[in-house]
Protein backbone atom coordinates (compact mmCIF):
# COMPACT_ATOMS: atom_id res chain seq x y z
CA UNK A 1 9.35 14.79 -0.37
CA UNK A 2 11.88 16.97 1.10
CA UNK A 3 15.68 16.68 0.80
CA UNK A 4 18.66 17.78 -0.55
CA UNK A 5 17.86 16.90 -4.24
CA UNK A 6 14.63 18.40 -3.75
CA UNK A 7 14.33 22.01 -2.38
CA UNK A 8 12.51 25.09 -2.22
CA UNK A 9 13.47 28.76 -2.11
CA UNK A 10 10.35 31.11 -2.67
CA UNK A 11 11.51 33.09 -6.05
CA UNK A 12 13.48 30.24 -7.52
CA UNK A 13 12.13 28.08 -10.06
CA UNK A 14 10.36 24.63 -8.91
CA UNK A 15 12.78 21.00 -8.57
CA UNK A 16 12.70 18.96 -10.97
CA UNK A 17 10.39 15.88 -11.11
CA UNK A 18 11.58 12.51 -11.82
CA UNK A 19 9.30 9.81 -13.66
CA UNK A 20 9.31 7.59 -10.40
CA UNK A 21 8.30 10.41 -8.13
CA UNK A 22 5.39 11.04 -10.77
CA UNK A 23 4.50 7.60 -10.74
CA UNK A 24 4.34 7.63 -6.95
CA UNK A 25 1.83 11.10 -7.17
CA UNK A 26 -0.19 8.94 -9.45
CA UNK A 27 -0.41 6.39 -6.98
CA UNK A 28 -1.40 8.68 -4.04
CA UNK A 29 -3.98 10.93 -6.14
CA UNK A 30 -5.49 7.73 -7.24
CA UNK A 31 -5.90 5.82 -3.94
CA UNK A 32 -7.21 9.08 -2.15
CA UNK A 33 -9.61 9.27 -5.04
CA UNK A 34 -10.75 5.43 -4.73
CA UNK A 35 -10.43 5.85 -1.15
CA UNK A 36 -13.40 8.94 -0.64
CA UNK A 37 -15.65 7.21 -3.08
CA UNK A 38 -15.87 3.82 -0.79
CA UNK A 39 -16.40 5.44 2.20
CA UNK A 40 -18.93 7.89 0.60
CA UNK A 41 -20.29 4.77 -1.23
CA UNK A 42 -23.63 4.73 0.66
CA UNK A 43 -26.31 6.75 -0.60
CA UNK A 44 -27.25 7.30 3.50
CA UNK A 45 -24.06 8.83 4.45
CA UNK A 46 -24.30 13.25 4.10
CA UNK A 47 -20.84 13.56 5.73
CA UNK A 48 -17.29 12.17 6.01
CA UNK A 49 -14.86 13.66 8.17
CA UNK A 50 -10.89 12.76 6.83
CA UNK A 51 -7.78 13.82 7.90
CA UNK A 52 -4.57 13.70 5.39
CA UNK A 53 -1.36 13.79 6.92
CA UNK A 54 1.46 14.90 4.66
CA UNK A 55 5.06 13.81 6.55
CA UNK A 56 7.53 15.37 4.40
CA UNK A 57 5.06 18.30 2.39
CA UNK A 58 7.88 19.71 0.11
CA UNK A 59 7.18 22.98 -1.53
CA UNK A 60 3.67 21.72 -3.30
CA UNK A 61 5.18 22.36 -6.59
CA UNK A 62 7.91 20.85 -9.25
CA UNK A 63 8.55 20.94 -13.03
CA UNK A 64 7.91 18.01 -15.00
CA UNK A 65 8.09 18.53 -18.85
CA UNK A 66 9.03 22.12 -18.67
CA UNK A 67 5.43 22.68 -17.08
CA UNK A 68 4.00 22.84 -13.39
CA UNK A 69 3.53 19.55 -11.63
CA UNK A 70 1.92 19.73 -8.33
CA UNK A 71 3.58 18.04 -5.22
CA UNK A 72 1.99 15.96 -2.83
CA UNK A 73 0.02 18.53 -0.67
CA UNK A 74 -1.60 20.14 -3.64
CA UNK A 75 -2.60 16.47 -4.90
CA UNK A 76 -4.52 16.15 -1.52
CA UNK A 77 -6.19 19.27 -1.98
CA UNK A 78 -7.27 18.66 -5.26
CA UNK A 79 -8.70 15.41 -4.74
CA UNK A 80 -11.04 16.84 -2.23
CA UNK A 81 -11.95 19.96 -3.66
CA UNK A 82 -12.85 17.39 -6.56
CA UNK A 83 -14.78 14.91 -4.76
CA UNK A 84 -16.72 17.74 -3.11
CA UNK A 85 -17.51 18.71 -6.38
CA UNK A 86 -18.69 15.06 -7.89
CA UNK A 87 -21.06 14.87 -4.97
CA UNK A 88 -22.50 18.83 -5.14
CA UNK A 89 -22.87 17.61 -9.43
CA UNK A 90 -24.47 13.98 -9.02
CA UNK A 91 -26.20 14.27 -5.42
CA UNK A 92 -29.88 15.28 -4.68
CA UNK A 93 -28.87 14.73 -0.78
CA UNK A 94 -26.59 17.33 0.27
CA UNK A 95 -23.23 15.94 1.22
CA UNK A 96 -20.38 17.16 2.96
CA UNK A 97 -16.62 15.99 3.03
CA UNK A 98 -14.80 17.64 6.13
CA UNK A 99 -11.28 17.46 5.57
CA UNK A 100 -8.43 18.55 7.95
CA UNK A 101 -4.91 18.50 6.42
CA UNK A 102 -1.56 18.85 8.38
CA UNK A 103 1.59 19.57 6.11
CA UNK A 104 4.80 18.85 7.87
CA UNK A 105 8.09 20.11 6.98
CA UNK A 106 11.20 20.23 8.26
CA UNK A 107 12.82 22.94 6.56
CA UNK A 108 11.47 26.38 6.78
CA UNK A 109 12.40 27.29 2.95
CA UNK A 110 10.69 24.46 1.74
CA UNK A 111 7.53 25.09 3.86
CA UNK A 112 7.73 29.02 2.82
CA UNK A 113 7.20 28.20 -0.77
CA UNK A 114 4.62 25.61 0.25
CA UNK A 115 2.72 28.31 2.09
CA UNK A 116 3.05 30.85 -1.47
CA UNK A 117 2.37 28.22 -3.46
CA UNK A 118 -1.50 27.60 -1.40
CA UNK A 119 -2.09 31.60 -1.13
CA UNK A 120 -1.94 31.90 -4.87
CA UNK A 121 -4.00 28.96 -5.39
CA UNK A 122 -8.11 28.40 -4.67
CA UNK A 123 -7.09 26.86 -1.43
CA UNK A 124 -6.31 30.09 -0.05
CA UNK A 125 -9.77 30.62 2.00
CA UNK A 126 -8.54 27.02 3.92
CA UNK A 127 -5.55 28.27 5.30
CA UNK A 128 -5.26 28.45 9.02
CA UNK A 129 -8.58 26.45 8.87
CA UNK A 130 -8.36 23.43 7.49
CA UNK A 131 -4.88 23.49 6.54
CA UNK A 132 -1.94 23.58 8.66
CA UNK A 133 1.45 23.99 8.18
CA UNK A 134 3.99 22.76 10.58
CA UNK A 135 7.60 23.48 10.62
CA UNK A 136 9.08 20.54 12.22
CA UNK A 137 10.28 17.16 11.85
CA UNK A 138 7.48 14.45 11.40
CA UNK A 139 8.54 12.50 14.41
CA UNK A 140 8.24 15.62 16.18
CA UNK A 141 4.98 16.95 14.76
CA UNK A 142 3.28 12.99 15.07
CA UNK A 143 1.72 13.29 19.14
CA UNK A 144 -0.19 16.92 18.27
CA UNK A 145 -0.83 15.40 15.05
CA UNK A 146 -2.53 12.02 16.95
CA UNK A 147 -4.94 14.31 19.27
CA UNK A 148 -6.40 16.46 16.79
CA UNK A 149 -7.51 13.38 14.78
CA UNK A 150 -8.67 12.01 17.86
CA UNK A 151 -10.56 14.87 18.20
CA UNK A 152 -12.54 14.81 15.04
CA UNK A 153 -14.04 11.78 16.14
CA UNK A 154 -14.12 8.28 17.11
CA UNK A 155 -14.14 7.15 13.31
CA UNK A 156 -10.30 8.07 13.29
CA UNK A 157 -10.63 7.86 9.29
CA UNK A 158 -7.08 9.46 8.07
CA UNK A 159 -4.40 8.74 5.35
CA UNK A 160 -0.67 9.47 6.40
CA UNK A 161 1.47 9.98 2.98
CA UNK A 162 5.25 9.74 4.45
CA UNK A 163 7.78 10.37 1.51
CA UNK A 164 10.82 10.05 3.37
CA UNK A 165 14.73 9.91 1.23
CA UNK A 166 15.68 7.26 2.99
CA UNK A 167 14.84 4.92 5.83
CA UNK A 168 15.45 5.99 8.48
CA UNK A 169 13.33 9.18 8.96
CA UNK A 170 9.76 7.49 9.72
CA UNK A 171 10.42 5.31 12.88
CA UNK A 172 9.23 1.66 13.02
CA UNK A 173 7.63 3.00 16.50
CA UNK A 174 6.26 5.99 14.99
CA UNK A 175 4.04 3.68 12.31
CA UNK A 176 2.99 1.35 15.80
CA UNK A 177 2.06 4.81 17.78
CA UNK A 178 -0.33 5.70 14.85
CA UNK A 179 -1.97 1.86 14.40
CA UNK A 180 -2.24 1.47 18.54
CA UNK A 181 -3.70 5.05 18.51
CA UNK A 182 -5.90 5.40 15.92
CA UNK A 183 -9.33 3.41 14.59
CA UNK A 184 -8.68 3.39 10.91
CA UNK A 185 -5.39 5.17 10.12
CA UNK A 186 -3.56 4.04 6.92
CA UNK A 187 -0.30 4.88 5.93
CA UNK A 188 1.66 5.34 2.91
CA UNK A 189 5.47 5.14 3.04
CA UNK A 190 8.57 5.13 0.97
CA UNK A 191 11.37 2.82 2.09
CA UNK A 192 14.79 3.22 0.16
CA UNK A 193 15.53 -0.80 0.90
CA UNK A 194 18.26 -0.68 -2.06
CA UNK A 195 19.99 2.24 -0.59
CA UNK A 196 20.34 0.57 2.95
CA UNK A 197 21.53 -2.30 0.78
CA UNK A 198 24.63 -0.54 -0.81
CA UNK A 199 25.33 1.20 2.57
CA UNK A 200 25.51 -2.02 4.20
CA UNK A 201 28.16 -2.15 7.05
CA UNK A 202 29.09 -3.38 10.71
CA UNK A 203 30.17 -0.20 12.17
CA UNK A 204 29.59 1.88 15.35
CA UNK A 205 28.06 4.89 12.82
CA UNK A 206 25.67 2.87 10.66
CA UNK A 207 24.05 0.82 13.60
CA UNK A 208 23.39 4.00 15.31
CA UNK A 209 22.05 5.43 11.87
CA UNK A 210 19.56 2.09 11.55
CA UNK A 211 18.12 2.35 15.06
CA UNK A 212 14.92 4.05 13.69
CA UNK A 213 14.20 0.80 12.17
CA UNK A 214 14.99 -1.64 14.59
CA UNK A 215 18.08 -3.52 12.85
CA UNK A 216 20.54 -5.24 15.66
CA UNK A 217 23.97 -6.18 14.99
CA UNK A 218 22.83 -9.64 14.47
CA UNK A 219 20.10 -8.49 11.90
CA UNK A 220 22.98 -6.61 10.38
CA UNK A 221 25.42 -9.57 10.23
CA UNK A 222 22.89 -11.52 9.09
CA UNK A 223 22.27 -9.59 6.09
CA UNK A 224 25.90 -9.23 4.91
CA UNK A 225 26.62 -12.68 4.96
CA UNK A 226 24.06 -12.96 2.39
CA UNK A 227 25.68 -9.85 0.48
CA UNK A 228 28.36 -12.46 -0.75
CA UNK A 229 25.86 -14.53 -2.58
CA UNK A 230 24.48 -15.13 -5.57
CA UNK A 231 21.11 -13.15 -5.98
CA UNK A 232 22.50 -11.62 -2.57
CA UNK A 233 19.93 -8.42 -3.10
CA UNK A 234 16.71 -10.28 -3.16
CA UNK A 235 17.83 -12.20 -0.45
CA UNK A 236 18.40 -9.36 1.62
CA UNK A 237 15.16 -7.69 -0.20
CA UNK A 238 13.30 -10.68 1.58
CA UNK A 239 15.04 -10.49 4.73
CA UNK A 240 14.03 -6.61 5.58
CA UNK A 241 10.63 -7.07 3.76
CA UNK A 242 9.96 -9.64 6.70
CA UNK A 243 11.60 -7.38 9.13
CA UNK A 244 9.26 -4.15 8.48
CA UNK A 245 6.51 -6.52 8.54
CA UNK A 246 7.46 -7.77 12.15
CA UNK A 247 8.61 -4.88 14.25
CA UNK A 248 5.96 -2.62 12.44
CA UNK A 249 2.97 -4.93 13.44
CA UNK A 250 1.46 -3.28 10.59
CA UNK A 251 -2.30 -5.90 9.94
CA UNK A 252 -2.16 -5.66 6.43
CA UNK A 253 0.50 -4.44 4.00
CA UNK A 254 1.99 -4.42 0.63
CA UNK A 255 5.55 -4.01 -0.49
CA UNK A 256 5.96 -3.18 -4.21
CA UNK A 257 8.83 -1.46 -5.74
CA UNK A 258 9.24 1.84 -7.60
CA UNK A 259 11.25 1.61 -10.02
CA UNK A 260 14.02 4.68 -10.76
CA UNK A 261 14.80 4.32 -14.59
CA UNK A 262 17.44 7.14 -13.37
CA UNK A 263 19.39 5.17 -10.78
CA UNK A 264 18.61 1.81 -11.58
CA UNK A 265 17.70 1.53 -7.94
CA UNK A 266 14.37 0.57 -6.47
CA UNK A 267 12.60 1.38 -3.11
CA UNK A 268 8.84 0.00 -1.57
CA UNK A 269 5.95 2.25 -1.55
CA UNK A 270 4.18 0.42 1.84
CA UNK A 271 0.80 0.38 2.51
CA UNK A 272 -0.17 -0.50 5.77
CA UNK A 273 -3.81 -0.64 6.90
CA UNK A 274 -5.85 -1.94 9.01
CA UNK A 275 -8.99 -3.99 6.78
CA UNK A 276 -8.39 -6.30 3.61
CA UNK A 277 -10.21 -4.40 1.86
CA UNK A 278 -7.83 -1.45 2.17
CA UNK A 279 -5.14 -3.80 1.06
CA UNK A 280 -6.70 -4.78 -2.30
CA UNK A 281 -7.69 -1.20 -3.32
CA UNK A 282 -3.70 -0.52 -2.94
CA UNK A 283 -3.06 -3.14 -4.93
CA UNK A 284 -5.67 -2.74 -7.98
CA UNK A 285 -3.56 0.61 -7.92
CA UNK A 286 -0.39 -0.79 -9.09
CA UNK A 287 -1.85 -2.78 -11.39
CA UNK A 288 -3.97 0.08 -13.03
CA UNK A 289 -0.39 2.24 -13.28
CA UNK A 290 1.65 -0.77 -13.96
CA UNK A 291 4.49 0.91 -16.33
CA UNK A 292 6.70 2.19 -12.67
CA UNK A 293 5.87 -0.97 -10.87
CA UNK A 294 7.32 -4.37 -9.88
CA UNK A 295 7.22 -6.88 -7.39
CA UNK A 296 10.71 -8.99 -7.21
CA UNK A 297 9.16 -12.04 -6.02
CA UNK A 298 6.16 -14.75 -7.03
CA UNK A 299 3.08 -15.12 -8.93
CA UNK A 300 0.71 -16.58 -6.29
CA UNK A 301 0.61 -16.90 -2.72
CA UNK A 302 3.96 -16.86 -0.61
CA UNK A 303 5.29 -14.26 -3.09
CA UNK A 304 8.26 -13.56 -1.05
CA UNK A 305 10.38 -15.42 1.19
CA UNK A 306 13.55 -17.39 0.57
CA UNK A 307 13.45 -21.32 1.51
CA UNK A 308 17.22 -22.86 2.45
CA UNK A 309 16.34 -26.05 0.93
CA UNK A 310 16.10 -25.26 -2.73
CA UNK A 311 17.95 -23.88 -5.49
CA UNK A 312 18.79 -20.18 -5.92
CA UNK A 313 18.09 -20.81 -8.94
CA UNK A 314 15.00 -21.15 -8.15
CA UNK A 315 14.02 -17.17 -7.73
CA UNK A 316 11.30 -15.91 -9.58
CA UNK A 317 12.02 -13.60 -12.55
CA UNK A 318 10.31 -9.77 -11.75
CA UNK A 319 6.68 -9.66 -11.74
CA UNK A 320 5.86 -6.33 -13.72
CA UNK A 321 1.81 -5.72 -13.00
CA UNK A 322 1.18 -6.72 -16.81
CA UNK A 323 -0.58 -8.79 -18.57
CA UNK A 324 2.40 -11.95 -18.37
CA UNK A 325 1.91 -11.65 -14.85
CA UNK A 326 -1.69 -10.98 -14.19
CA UNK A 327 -1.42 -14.74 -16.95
CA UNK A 328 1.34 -16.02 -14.01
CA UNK A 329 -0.84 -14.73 -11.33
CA UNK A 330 -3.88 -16.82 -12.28
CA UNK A 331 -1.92 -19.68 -13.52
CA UNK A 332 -0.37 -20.14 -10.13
CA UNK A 333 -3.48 -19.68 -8.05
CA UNK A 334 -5.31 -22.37 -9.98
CA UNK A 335 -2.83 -24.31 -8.60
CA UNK A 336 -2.62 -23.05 -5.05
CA UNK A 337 -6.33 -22.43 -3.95
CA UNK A 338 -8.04 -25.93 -4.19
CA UNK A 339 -5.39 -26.96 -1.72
CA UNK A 340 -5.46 -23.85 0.77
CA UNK A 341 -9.76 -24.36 0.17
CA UNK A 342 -9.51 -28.04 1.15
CA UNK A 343 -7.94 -27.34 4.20
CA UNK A 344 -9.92 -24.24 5.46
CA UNK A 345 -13.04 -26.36 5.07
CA UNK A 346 -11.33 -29.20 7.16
CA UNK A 347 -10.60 -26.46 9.86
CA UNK A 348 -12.97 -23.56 10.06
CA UNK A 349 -15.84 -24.03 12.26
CA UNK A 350 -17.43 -21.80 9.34
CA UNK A 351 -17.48 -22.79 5.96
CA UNK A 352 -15.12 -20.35 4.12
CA UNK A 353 -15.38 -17.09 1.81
CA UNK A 354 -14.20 -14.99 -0.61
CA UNK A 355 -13.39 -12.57 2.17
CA UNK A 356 -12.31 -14.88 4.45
CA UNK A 357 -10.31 -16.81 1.90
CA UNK A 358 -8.71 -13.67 0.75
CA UNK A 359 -7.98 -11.89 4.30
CA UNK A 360 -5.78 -15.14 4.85
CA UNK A 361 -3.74 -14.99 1.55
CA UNK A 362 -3.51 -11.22 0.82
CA UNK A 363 -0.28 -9.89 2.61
CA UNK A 364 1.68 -13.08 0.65
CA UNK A 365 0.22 -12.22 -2.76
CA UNK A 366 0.08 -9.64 -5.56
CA UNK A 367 -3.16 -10.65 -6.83
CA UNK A 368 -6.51 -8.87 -6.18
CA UNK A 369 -9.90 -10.12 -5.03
CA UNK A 370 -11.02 -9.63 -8.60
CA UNK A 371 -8.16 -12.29 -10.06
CA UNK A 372 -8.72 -14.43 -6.99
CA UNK A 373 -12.64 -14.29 -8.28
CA UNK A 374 -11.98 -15.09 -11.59
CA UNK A 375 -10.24 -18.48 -10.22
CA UNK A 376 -12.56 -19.38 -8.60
CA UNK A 377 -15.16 -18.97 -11.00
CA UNK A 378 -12.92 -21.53 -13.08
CA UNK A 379 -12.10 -23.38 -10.70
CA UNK A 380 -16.18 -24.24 -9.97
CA UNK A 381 -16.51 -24.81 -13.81
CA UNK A 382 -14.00 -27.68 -13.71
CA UNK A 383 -15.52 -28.98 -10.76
CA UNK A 384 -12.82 -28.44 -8.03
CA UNK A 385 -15.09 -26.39 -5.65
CA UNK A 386 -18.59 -25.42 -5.07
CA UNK A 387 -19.53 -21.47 -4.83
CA UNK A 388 -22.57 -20.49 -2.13
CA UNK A 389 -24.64 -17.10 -1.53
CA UNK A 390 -24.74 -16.07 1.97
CA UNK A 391 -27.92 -18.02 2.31
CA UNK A 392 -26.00 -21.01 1.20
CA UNK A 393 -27.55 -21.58 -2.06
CA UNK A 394 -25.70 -22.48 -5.03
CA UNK A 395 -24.52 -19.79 -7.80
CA UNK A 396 -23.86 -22.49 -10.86
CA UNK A 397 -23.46 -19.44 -13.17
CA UNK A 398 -22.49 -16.77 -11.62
CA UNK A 399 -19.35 -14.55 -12.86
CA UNK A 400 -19.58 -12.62 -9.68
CA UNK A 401 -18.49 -13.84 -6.45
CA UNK A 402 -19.27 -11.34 -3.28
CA UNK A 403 -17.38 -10.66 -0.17
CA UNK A 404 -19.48 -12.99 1.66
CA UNK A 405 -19.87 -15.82 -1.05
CA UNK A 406 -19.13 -19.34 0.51
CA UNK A 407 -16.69 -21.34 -1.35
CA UNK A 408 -16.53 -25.25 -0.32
CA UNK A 409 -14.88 -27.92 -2.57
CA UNK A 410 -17.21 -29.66 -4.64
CA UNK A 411 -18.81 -32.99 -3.27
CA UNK A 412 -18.31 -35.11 -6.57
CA UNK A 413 -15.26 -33.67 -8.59
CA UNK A 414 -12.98 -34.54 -11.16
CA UNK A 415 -11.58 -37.74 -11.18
CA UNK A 416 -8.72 -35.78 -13.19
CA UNK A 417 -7.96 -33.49 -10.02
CA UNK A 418 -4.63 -33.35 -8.69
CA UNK A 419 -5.92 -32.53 -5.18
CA UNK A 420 -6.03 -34.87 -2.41
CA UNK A 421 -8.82 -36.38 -1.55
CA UNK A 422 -10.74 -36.08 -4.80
CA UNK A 423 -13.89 -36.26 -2.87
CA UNK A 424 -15.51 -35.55 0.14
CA UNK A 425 -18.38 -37.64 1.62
């Protein structure tokens, strides 16, 4: 991240981190770690060629603890440079990862100490060869930054890590430009949805300021009558959280909140990908580092939105990633799938699966595939539903359910279930 809180002047001593912004690193160097070994996952593959896209690179370097913490480029680095080394350690097969990494930056200072903090480090041989630093804006920088991936490759595989200050400095139609032009692109972006709260006006100045991310007038007035209200910054929360999600067109998403025990203030670290799959591996991420996390809305499925018709009262209390809510979580699926598994069998030409069943329910929920397995896997021992292999053959006692598992509600059930009809001829 790059800003006027956190800057770089080659000779000066590192920023200082904050506990949020480390929690955010920890998010990043774990997903890019997950991230290399699925797609390097098959013992066929010798190569991967990845591109990683840092939007606002910083200086590569902060204190944390009195010590050196690395910034966001030097996280990327390291994960490769480690993952190359796992598979020269555990592989007979020779395999090599190809990665390309562009560091934008704005400010030439910044990018300076960026460029002294690489030469003295063993990335040095990569500079001006894989690595590339570019002094300009990322909105700027994003069409030269589009053909070179393009380039590489028809796989397109690329992260973009886009730790903006605000809102307002990633585009709504820059995050389109890189889904429409890219294969498998996936993008990780900060949104400061608490600070466009508080600076929440109808004037000339701020609409012009918002027109990055799409908000009219009307979206505008919209929001501040519902700054008046009770619970007014969920309500808004909800109202930009469906926003993003519209005018980015972005397949599959999540939304959680960092947490700033500094400010008291919170703002979403997005995920936006194109496959499911993507989707849960984000999300077993803020589970795993739950202690900077929380999602301000509910348990199961349809965890955010705001319905007219009922009490305000009626908002869900945080949902912290721990062990109370992975206990809510299951809780309120048990409740929720027999329904939504009911009526996919009604529906779908094809019987229904685990990865079926979960590409419909995962952009509305903060559970994982393996919580949605583990209901299901109860839910088939108190005879609600029926779990298939592939080849359609029962699994009675299987813990496991795959991808491609068929789920189907059971034939005879409980005549104790809640769900209508209790039986199906």
């Amino acid at each position: 991240m790059s800003s006027d809180k956190y800057s770089w002047s080659h000779g000066d001593t590192p920023p200082v981190l904050e506990a949020h912004s480390l929690a955010k690193h920890a998010v990043l160097r774990s997903y890019v770690r997950r991230y290399i070994e699925v797609l390097t996952s098959n013992p066929r593959r010798d190569s991967l060629n990845l591109t990683l896209v840092d939007g606002f690179a910083g200086g590569g370097e902060y204190l944390y603890g009195g010590r050196s913490s690395p910034g966001s480029p030097m996280i990327l680095l390291e994960e490769v440079a480690c993952a190359q080394a796992r598979f020269d350690t555990e592989r007979t097969k020779p395999f090599r990862l190809t990665a390309d990494f562009a560091f934008v930056e704005l400010l030439k200072p910044n990018l300076d100490f960026l460029e002294h903090t690489i030469q003295a480090s063993v990335y040095r041989p990569l500079m001006n060869d894989a690595i590339h630093l570019i002094n300009a804006s990322f909105q700027s920088a994003l069409p030269d930054i589009i053909s070179r991936i393009r380039s590489r490759g028809r796989a397109h595989r690329c992260i973009f890590f886009l730790d903006q200050y605000g809102y307002t400095e990633v585009s709504f139609n820059a995050i389109r430009t890189i889904l429409t032009s890219l294969q498998n692109p996936e993008i990780i972006v900060t949104f400061n949805v608490d600070s466009l709260i508080d600076y929440l006006v109808e004037d000339e100045a701020f609409l012009k300021g918002v027109k990055p991310v799409e908000l009219s007038l009307s979206d505008v007035r919209d929001m501040l009558v519902l700054k008046g209200q009770r619970e007014a910054r969920w309500l808004i929360q909800n109202l930009l959280y469906q926003h993003v999600r519209d005018k980015t067109g972005a397949p599959y998403y999540t939304c959680f909140f960092i947490k700033s025990p500094a400010s008291h203030r919170s703002y979403w670290l997005l995920h936006i990908s194109k496959h499911p799959k993507a989707r849960d591996e984000m999300a077993l991420r803020h589970w795993a580092l739950s202690n900077h996390f929380v999602h301000h809305g509910r348990a199961g499925i349809q965890m955010l939105g705001f319905d007219p018709e009922k009490d305000i009262n009626q908002i869900p209390m945080d949902f912290l990633f721990d062990d109370d809510a992975n206990a809510r979580a299951k809780s309120a699926l048990m409740e929720q799938l027999p329904r939504l598994i009911f009526s996919n069998a009604q529906l779908r030409a094809n019987p229904p699966t685990l990865g079926s069943l979960f590409t419909d329910i995962c952009n509305d929920t903060p559970a994982t595939t393996h919580q949605v397995g583990d209901v299901l896997v109860k839910l088939r021992q108190e005879t609600e539903i029926e779990i298939l292999s592939e080849d359609r053959r029962p699994k009675p006692r299987s813990r496991q359910i795959g991808w491609n598992d068929i789920i189907l509600p059971a034939r005879q059930r409980s005549m104790l279930s809640t769900i209508w009809p209790p039986t199906i001829a």
